[in-house]
C-alpha atoms as a PDB file:
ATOM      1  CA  UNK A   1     104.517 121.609 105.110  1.00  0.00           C
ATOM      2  CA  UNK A   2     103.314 122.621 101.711  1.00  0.00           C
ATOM      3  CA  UNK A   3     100.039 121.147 100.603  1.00  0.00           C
ATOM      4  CA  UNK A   4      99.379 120.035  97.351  1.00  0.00           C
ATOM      5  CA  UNK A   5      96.097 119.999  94.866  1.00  0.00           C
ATOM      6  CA  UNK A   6      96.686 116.041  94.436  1.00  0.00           C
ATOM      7  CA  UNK A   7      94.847 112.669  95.514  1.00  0.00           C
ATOM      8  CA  UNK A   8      98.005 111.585  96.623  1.00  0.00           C
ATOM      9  CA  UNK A   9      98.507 114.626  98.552  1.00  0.00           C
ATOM     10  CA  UNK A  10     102.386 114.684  96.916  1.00  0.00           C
ATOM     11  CA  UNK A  11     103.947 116.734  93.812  1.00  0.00           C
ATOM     12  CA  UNK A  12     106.705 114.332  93.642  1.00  0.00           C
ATOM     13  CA  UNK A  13     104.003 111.241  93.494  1.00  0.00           C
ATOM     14  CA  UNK A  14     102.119 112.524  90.170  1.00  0.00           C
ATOM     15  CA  UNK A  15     104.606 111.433  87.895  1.00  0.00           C
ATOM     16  CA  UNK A  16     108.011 110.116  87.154  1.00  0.00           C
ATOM     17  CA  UNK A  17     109.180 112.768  85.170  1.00  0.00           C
ATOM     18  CA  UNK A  18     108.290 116.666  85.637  1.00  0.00           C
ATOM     19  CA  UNK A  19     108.743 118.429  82.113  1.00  0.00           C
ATOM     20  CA  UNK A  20     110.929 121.330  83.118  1.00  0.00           C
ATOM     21  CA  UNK A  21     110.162 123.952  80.108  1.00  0.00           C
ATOM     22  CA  UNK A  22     111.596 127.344  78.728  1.00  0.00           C
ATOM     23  CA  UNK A  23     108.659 128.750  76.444  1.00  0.00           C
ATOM     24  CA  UNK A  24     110.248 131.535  74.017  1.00  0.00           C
ATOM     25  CA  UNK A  25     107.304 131.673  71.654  1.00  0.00           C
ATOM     26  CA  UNK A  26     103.934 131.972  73.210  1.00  0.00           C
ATOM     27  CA  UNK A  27     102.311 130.129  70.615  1.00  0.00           C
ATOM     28  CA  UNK A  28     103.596 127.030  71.686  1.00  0.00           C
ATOM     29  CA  UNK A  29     102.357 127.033  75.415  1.00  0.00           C
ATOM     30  CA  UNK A  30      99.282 125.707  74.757  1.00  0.00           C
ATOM     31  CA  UNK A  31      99.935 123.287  71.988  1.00  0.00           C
ATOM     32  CA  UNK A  32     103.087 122.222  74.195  1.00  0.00           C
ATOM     33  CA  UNK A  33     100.797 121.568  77.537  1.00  0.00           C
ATOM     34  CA  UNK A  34      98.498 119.325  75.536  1.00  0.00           C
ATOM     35  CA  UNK A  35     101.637 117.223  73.960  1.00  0.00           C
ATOM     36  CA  UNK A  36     102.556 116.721  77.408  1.00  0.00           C
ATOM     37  CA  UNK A  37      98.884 115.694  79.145  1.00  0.00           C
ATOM     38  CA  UNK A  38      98.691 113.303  75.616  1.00  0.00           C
ATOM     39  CA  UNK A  39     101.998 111.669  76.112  1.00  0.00           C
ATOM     40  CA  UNK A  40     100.740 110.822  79.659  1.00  0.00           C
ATOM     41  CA  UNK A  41     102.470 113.705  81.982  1.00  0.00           C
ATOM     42  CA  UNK A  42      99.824 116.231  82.911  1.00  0.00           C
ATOM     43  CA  UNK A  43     102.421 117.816  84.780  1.00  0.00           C
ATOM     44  CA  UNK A  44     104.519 121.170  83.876  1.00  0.00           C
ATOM     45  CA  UNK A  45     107.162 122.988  85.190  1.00  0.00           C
ATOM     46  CA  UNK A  46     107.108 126.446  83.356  1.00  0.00           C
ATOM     47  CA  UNK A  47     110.362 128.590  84.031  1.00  0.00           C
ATOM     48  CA  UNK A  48     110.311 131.842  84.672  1.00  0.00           C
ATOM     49  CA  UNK A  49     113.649 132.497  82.072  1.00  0.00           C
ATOM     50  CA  UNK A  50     111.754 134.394  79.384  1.00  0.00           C
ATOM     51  CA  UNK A  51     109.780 137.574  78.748  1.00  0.00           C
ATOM     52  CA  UNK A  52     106.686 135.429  77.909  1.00  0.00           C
ATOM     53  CA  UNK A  53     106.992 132.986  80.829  1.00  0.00           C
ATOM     54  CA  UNK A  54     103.924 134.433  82.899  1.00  0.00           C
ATOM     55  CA  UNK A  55     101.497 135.124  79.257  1.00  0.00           C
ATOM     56  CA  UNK A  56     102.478 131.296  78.728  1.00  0.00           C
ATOM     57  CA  UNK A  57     101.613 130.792  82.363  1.00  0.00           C
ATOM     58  CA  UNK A  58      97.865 132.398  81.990  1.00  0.00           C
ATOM     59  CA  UNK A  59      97.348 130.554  78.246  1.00  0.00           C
ATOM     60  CA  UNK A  60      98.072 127.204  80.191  1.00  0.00           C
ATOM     61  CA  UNK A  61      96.061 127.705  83.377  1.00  0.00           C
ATOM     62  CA  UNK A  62      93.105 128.809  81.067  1.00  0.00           C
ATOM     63  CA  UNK A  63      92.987 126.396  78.430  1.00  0.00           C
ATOM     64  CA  UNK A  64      94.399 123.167  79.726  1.00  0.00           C
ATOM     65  CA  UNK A  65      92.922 122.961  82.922  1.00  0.00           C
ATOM     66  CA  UNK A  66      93.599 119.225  83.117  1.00  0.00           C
ATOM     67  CA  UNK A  67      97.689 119.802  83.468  1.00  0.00           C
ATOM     68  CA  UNK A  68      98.966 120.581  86.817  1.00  0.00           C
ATOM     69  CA  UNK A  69     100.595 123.750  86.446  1.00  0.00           C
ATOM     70  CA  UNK A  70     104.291 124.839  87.880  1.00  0.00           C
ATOM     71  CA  UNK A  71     105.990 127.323  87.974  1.00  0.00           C
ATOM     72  CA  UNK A  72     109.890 127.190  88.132  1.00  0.00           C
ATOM     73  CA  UNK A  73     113.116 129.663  88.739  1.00  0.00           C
ATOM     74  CA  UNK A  74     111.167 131.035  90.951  1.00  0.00           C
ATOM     75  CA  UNK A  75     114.071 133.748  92.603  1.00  0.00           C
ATOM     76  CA  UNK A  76     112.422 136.299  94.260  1.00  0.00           C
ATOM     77  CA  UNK A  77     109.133 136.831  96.399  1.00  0.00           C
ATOM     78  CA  UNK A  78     107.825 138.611  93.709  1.00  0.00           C
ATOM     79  CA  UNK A  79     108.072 136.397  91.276  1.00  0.00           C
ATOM     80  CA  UNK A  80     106.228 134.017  93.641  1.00  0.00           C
ATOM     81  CA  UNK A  81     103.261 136.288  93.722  1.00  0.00           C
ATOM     82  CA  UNK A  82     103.379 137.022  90.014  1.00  0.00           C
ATOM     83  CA  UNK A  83     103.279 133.252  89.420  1.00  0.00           C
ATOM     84  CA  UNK A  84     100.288 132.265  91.672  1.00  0.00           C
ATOM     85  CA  UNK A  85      98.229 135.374  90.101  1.00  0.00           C
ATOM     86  CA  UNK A  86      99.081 134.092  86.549  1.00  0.00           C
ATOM     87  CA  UNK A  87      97.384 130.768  87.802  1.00  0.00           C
ATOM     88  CA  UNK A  88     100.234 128.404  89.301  1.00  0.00           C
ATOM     89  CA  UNK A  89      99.443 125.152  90.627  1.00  0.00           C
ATOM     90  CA  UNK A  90     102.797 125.321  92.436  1.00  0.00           C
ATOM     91  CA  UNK A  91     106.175 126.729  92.518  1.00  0.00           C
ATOM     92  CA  UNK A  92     109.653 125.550  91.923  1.00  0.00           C
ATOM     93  CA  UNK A  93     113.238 127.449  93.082  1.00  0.00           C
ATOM     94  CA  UNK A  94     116.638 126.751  92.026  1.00  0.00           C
ATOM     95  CA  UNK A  95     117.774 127.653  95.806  1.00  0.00           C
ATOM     96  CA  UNK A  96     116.325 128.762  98.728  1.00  0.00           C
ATOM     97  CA  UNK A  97     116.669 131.811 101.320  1.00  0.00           C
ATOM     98  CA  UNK A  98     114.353 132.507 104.873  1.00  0.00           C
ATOM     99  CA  UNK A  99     112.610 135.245 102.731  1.00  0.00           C
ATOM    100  CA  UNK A 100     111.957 133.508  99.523  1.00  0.00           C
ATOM    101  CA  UNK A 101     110.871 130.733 101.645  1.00  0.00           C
ATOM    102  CA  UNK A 102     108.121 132.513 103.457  1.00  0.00           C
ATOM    103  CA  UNK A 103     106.737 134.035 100.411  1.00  0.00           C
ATOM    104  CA  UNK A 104     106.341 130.984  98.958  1.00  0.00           C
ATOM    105  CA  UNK A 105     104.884 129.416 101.770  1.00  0.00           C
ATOM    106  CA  UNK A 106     102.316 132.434 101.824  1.00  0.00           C
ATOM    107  CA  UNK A 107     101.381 132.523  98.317  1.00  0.00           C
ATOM    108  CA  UNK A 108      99.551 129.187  99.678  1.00  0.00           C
ATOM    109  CA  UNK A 109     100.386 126.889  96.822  1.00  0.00           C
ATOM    110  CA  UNK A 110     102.258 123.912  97.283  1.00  0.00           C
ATOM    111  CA  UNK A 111     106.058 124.294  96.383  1.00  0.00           C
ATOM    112  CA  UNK A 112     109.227 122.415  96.395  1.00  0.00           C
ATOM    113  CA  UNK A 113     112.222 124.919  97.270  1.00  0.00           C
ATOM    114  CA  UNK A 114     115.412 124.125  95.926  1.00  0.00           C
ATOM    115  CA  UNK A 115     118.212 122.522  98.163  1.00  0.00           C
ATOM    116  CA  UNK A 116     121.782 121.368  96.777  1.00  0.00           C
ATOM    117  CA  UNK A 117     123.464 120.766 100.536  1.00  0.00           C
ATOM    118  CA  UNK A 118     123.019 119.308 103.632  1.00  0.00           C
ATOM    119  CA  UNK A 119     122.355 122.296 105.471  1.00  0.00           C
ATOM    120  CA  UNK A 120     119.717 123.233 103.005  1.00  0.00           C
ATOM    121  CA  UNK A 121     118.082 120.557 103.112  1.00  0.00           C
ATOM    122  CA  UNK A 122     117.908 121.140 107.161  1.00  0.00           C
ATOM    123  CA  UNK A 123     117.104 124.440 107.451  1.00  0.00           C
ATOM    124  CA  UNK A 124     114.052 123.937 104.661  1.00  0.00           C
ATOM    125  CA  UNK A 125     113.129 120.809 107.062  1.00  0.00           C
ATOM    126  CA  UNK A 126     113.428 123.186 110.198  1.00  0.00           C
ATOM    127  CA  UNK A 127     110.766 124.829 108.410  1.00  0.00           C
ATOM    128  CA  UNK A 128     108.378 122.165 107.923  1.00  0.00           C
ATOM    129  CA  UNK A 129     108.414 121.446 104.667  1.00  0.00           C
ATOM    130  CA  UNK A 130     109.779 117.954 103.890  1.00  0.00           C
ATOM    131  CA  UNK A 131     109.694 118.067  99.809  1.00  0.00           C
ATOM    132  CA  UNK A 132     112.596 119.937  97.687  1.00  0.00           C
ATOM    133  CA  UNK A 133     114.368 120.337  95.001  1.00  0.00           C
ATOM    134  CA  UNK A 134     118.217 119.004  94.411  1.00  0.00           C
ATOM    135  CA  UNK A 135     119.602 121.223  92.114  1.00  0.00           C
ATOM    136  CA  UNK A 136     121.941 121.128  90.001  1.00  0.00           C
ATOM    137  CA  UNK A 137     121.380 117.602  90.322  1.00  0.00           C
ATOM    138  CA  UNK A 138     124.079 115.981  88.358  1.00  0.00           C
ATOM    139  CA  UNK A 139     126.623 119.220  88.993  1.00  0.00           C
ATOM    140  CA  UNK A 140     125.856 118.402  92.810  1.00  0.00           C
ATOM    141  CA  UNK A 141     127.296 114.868  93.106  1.00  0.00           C
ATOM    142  CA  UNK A 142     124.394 113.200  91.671  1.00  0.00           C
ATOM    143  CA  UNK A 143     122.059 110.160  92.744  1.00  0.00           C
ATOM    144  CA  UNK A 144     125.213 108.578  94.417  1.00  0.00           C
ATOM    145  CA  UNK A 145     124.804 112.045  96.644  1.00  0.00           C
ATOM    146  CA  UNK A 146     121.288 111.598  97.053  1.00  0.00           C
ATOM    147  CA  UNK A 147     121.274 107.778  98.447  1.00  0.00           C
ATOM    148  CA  UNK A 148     124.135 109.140 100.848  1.00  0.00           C
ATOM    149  CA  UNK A 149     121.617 111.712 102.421  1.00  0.00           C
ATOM    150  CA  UNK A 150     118.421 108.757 102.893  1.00  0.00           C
ATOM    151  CA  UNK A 151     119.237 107.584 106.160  1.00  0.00           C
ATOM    152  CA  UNK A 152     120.548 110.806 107.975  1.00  0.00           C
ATOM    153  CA  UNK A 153     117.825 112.481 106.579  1.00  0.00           C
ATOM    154  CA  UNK A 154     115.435 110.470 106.164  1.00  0.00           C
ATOM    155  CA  UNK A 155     112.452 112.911 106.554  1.00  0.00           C
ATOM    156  CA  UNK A 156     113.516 114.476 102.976  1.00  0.00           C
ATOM    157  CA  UNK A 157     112.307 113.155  99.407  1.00  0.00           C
ATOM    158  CA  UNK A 158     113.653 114.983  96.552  1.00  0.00           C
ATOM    159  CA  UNK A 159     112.706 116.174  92.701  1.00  0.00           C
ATOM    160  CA  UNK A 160     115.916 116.266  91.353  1.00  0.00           C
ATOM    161  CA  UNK A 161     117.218 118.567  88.757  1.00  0.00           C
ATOM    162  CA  UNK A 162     119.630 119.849  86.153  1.00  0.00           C
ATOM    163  CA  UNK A 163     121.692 117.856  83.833  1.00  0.00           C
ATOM    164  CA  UNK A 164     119.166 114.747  84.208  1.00  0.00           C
ATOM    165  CA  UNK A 165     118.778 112.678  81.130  1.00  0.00           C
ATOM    166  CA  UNK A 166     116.525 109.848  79.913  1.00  0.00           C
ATOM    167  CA  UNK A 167     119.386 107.766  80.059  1.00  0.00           C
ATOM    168  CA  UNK A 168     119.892 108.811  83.915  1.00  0.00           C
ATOM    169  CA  UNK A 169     116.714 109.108  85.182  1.00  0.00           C
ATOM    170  CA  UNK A 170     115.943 105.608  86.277  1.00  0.00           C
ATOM    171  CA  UNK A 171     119.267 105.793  88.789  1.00  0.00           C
ATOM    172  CA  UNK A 172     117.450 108.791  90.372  1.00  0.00           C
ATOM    173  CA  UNK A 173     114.012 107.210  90.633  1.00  0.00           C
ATOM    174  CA  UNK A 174     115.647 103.836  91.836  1.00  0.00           C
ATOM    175  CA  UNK A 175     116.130 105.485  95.206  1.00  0.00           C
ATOM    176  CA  UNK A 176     113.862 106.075  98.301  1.00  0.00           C
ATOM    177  CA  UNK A 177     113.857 109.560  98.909  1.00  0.00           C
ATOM    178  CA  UNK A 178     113.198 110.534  95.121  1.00  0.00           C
ATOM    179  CA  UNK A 179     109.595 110.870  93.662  1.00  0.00           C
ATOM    180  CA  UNK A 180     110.366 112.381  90.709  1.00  0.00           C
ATOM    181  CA  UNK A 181     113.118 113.699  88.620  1.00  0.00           C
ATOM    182  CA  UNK A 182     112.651 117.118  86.432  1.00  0.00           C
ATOM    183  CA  UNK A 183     113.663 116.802  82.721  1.00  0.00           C
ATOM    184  CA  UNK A 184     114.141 119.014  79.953  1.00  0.00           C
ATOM    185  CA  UNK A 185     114.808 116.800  77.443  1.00  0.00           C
ATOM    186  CA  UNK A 186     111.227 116.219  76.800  1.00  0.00           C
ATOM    187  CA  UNK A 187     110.687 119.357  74.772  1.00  0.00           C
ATOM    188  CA  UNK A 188     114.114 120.072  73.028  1.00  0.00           C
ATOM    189  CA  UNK A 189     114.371 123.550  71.477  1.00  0.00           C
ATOM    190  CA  UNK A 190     113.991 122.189  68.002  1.00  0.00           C
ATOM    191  CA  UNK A 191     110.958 120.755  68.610  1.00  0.00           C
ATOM    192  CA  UNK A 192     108.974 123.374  69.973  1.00  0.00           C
ATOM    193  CA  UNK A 193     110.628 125.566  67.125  1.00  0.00           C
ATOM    194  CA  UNK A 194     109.376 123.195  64.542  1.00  0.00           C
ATOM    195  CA  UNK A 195     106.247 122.821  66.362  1.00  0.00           C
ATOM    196  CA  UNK A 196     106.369 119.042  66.255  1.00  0.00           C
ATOM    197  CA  UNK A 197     104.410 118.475  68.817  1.00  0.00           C
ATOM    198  CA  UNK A 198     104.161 114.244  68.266  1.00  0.00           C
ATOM    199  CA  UNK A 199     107.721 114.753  69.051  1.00  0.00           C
ATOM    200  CA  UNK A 200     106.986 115.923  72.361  1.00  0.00           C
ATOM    201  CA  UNK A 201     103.991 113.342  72.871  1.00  0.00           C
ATOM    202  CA  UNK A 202     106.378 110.858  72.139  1.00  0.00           C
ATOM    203  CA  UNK A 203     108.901 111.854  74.463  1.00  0.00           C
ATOM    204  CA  UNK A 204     106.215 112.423  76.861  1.00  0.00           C
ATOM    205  CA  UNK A 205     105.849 108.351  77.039  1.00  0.00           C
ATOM    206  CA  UNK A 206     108.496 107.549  77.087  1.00  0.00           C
ATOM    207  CA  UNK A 207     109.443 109.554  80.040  1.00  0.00           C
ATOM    208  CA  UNK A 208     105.765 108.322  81.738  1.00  0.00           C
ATOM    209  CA  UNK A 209     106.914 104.779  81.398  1.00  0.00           C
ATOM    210  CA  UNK A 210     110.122 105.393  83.625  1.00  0.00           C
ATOM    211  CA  UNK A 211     109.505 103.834  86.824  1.00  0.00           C
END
């Protein structure tokens, strides 16, 4: 199993909501990390979906140590490597295969590979790692297809993803095998374009007061 750089020795234990983040300005990494560890989620996950995803990676990892750092999309074992040179904390897929799962496990950061079925969700437990992903999370049947898999698989808690909103949240984090939900609603577009960063702050309780 993954390990992870927290007290609680769990990812999906830090907080309720993950920030799940497209930077397309790199200005606004570092003002955007500090909204977030402000608001009360010193917790990022950073997708790899622009050109300056990994720059905003670095800027992060040096200048606001105190956030723990993710790294998300994460497709390809190279991308895995790029992202734990640039400073990851951890790592996030959309989906999981044998190979990206064994570069991720030996980049040696903690990670939670994505899973949207069953058999995902077995064959990432086969490998002994017992925190994933579920996503697309509302485009995959939901937290009504989440509290179906508790008891048969009982071994696997879940950060679910995609289409979550604050509205939603609390029917994911109502159930056993979820620590956390990922949101990207914490740092809409015009926001970060604006640069209103007590905007994101704000969100950022908000979303830290979902339990």
């Amino acid at each position: 199993m993954s390990e992870t750089p927290t007290s609680s020795g769990s990812l999906l234990d830090l907080v309720p909501v993950v920030p799940v983040v497209v930077i397309d300005d790199l200005d606004h990494a570092v003002p955007l990390a500090r909204a977030l560890v402000a608001g009360g989620l010193p917790v990022i996950e950073l997708t790899l979906r622009t050109p300056v995803a990994l720059d905003a990676v670095r800027a992060i990892a040096a200048e606001v140590p105190e956030i723990t750092l993710g790294v998300g999309t994460v497709c390809t074992p190279t991308q895995a490597e790029q992202a734990a040179e640039a400073g990851a904390g951890f790592l996030v897929s959309p989906g999981t295969t044998p190979t990206l799962l064994e570069a991720m496990l030996g980049t040696g950061l903690p990670f939670l590979p994505g899973t949207a079925t069953v058999s995902e969700v077995l064959a990432v437990l086969e490998a002994g790692v017992t925190e994933m992903k579920f996503f697309p999370a509302e485009a995959s049947g939901g937290a009504a297809y989440l509290k179906s898999l508790a008891s048969p698989l009982a071994a696997a808690r879940f950060c679910p993803t995609g289409g979550i909103t604050a509205t939603s949240a609390a029917s994911y984090l109502s159930l056993p095998n979820v620590g956390c939900v990922g949101g990207s609603w914490l740092t809409p577009a015009d926001a970060l374009a604006a640069g209103d960063w007590a905007r994101v702050e704000t969100l950022a309780q908000e979303a830290a007061a979902l339990r």
